[in-house]
N, C-alpha and C. Protein backbone atom coordinates (compact mmCIF):
# COMPACT_ATOMS: atom_id res chain seq x y z
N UNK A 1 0.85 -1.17 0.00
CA UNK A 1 0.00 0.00 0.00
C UNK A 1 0.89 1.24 0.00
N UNK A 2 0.61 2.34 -0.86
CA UNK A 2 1.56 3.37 -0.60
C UNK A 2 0.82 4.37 0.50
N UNK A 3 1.42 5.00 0.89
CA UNK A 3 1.03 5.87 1.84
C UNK A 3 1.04 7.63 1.56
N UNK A 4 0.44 8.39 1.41
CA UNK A 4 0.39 9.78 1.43
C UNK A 4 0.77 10.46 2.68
N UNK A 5 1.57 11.38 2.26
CA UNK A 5 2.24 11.70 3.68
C UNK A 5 1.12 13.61 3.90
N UNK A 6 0.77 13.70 4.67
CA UNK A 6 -0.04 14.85 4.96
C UNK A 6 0.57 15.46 6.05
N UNK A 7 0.61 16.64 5.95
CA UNK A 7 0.95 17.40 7.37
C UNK A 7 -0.30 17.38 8.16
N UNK A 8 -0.91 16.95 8.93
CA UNK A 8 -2.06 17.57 9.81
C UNK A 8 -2.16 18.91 10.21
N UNK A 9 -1.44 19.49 10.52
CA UNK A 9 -1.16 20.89 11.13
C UNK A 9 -1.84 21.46 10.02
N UNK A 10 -0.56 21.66 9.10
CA UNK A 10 -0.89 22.39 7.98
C UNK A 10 -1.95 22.07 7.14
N UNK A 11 -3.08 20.81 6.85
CA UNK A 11 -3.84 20.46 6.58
C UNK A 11 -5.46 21.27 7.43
N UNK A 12 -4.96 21.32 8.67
CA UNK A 12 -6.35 21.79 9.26
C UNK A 12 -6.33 23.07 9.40
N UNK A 13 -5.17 23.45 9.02
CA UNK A 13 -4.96 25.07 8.93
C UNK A 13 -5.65 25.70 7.77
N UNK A 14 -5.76 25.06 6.56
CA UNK A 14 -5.71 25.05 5.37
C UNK A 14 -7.33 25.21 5.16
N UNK A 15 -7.74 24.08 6.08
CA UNK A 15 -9.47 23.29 5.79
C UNK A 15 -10.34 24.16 6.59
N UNK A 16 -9.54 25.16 7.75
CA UNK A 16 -10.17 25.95 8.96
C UNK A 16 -11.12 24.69 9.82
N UNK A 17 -10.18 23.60 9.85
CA UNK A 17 -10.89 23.12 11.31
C UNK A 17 -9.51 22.51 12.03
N UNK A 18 -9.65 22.61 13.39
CA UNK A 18 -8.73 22.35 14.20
C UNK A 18 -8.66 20.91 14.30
N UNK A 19 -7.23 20.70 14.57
CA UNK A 19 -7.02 18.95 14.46
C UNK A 19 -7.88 18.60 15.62
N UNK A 20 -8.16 19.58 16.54
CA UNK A 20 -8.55 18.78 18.22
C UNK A 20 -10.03 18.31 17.68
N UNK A 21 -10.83 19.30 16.98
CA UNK A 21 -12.02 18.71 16.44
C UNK A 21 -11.96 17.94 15.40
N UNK A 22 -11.36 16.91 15.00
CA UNK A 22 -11.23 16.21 13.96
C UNK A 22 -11.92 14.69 14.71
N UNK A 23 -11.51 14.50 15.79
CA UNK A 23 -12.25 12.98 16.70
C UNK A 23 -13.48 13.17 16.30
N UNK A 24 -13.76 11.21 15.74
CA UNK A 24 -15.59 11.69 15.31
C UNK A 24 -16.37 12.26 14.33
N UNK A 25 -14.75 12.88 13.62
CA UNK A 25 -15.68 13.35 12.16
C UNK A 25 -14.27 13.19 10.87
N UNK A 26 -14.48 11.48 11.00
CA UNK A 26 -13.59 11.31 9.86
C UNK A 26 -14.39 11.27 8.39
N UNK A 27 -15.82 10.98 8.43
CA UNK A 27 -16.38 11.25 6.96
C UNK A 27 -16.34 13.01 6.63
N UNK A 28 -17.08 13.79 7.85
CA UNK A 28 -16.70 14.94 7.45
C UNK A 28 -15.06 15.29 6.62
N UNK A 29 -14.01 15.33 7.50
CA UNK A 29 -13.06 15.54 7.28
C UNK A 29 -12.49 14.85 5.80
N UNK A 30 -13.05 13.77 5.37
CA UNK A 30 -12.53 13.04 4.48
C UNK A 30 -13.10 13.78 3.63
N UNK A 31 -14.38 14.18 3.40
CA UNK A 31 -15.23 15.37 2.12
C UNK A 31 -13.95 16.51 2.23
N UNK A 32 -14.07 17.38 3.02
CA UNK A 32 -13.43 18.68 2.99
C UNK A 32 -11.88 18.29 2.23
N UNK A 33 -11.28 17.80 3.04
CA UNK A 33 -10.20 17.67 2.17
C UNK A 33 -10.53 17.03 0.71
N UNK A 34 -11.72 15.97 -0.11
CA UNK A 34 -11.56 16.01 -1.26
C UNK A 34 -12.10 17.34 -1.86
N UNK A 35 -13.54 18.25 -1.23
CA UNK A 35 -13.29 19.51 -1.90
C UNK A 35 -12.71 20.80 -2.19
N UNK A 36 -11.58 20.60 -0.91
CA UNK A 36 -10.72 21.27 -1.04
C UNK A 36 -9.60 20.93 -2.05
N UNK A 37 -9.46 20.05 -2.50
CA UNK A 37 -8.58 19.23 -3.38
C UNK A 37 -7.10 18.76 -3.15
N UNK A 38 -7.18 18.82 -1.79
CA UNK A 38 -6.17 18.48 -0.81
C UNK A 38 -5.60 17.08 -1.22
N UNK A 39 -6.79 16.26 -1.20
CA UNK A 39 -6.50 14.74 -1.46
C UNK A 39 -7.60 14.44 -3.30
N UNK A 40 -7.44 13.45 -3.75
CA UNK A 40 -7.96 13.04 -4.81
C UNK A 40 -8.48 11.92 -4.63
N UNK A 41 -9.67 11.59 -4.78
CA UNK A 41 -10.41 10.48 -4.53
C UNK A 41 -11.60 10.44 -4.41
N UNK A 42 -11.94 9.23 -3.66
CA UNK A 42 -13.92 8.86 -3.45
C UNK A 42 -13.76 8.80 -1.92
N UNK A 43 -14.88 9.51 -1.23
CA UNK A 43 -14.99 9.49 0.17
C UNK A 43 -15.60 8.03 0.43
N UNK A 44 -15.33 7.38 1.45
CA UNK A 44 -16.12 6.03 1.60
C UNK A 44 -16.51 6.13 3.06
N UNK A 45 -17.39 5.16 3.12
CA UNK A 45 -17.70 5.22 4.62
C UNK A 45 -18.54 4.00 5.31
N UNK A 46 -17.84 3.21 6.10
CA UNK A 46 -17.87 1.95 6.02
C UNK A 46 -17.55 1.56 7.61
N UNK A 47 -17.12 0.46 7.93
CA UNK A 47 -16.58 -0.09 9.22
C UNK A 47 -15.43 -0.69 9.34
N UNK A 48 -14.78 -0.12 10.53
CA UNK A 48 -13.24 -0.24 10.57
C UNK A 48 -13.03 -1.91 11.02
N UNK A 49 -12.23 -2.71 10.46
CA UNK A 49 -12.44 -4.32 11.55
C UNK A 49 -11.22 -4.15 12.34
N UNK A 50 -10.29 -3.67 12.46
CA UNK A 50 -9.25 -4.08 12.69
C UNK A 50 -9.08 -3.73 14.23
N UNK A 51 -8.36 -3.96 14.99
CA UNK A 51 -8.50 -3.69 16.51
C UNK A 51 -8.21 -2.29 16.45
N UNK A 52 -8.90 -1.52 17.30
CA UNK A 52 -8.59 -0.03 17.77
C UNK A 52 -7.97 0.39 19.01
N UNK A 53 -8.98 -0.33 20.07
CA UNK A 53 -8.12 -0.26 21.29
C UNK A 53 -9.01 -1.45 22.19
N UNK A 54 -8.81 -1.11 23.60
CA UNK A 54 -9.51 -1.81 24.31
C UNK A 54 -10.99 -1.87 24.94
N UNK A 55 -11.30 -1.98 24.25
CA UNK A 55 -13.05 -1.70 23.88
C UNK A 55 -13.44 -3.01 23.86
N UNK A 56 -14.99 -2.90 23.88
CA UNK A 56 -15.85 -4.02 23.68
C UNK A 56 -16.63 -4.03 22.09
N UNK A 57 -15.87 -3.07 21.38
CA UNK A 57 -16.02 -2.92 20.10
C UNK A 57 -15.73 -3.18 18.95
N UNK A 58 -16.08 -4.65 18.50
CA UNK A 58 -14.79 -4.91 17.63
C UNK A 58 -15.11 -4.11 15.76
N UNK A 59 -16.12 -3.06 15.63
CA UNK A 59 -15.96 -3.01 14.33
C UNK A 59 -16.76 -1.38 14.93
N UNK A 60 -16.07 -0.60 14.20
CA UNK A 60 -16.22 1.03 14.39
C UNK A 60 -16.65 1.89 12.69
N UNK A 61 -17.74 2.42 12.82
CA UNK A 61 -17.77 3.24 11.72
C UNK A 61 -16.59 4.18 11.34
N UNK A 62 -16.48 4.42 9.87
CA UNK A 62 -15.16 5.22 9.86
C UNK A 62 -15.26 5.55 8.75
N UNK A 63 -14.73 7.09 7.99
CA UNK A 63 -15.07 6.86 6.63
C UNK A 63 -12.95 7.59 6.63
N UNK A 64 -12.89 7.11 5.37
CA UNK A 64 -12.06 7.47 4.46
C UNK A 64 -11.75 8.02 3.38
N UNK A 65 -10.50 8.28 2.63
CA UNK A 65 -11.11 8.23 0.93
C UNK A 65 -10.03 6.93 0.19
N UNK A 66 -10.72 6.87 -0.49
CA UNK A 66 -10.21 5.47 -1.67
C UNK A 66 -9.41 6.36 -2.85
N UNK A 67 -8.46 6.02 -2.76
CA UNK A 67 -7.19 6.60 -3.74
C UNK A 67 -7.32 6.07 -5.53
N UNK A 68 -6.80 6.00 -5.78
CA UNK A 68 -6.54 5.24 -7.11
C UNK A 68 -5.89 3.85 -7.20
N UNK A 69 -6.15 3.20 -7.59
CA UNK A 69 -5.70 1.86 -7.32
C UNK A 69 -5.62 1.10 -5.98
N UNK A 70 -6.77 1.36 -5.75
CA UNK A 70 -7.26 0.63 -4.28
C UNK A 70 -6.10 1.37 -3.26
N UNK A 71 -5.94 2.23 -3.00
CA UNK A 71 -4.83 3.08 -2.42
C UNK A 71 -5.81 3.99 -1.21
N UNK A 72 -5.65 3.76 -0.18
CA UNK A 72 -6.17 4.80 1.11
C UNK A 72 -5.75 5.48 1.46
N UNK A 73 -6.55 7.11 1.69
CA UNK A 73 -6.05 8.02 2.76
C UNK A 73 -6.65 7.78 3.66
N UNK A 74 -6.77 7.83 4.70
CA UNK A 74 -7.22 8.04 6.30
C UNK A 74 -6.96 9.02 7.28
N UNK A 75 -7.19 10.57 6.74
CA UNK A 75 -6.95 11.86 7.49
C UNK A 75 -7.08 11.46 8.74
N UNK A 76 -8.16 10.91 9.73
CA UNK A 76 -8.12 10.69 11.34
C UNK A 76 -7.69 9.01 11.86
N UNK A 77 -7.04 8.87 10.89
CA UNK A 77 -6.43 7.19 11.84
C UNK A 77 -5.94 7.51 12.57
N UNK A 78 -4.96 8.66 12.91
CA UNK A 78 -4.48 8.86 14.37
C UNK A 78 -5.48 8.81 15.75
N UNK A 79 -6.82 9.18 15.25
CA UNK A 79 -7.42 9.12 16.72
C UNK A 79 -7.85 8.14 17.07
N UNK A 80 -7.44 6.70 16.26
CA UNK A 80 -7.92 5.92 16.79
C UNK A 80 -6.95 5.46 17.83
């Protein structure tokens, strides 16, 4: 998988929303940056499987965007 390297800082500076409000609104965040044209892609929005933390949760809504060639960004994977 290749990876896109994003500044966050400079990304939410850019989008006028603060990284602290980014928890919780990864479909939002995933739109703005494609209409800002920050990133290139299809927003998706789906369920995460993979472990997050220690929860009784094993599958979390989450949206992303889908790159080109099956390729992901994930602007808020950090908060997981």
């Amino acid at each position: 998988m290749t990876r896109i390297n994003l500044d966050p800082e400079k990304v939410a500076s850019e989008i006028g929303i603060p990284l602290k409000d980014w928890p919780g609104k990864c479909h939002e965040i995933s739109i703005v940056l494609v209409k800002h044209g920050i990133v290139k892609g299809k927003v998706r929005y789906g369920h995460w499987l993979v472990p997050v933390c220690k929860r009784d949760f094993p599958v979390e809504r989450h949206g992303w965007i889908e790159l080109a060639n099956n390729r992901v960004c994930d602007p808020t994977r950090y908060v997981f």
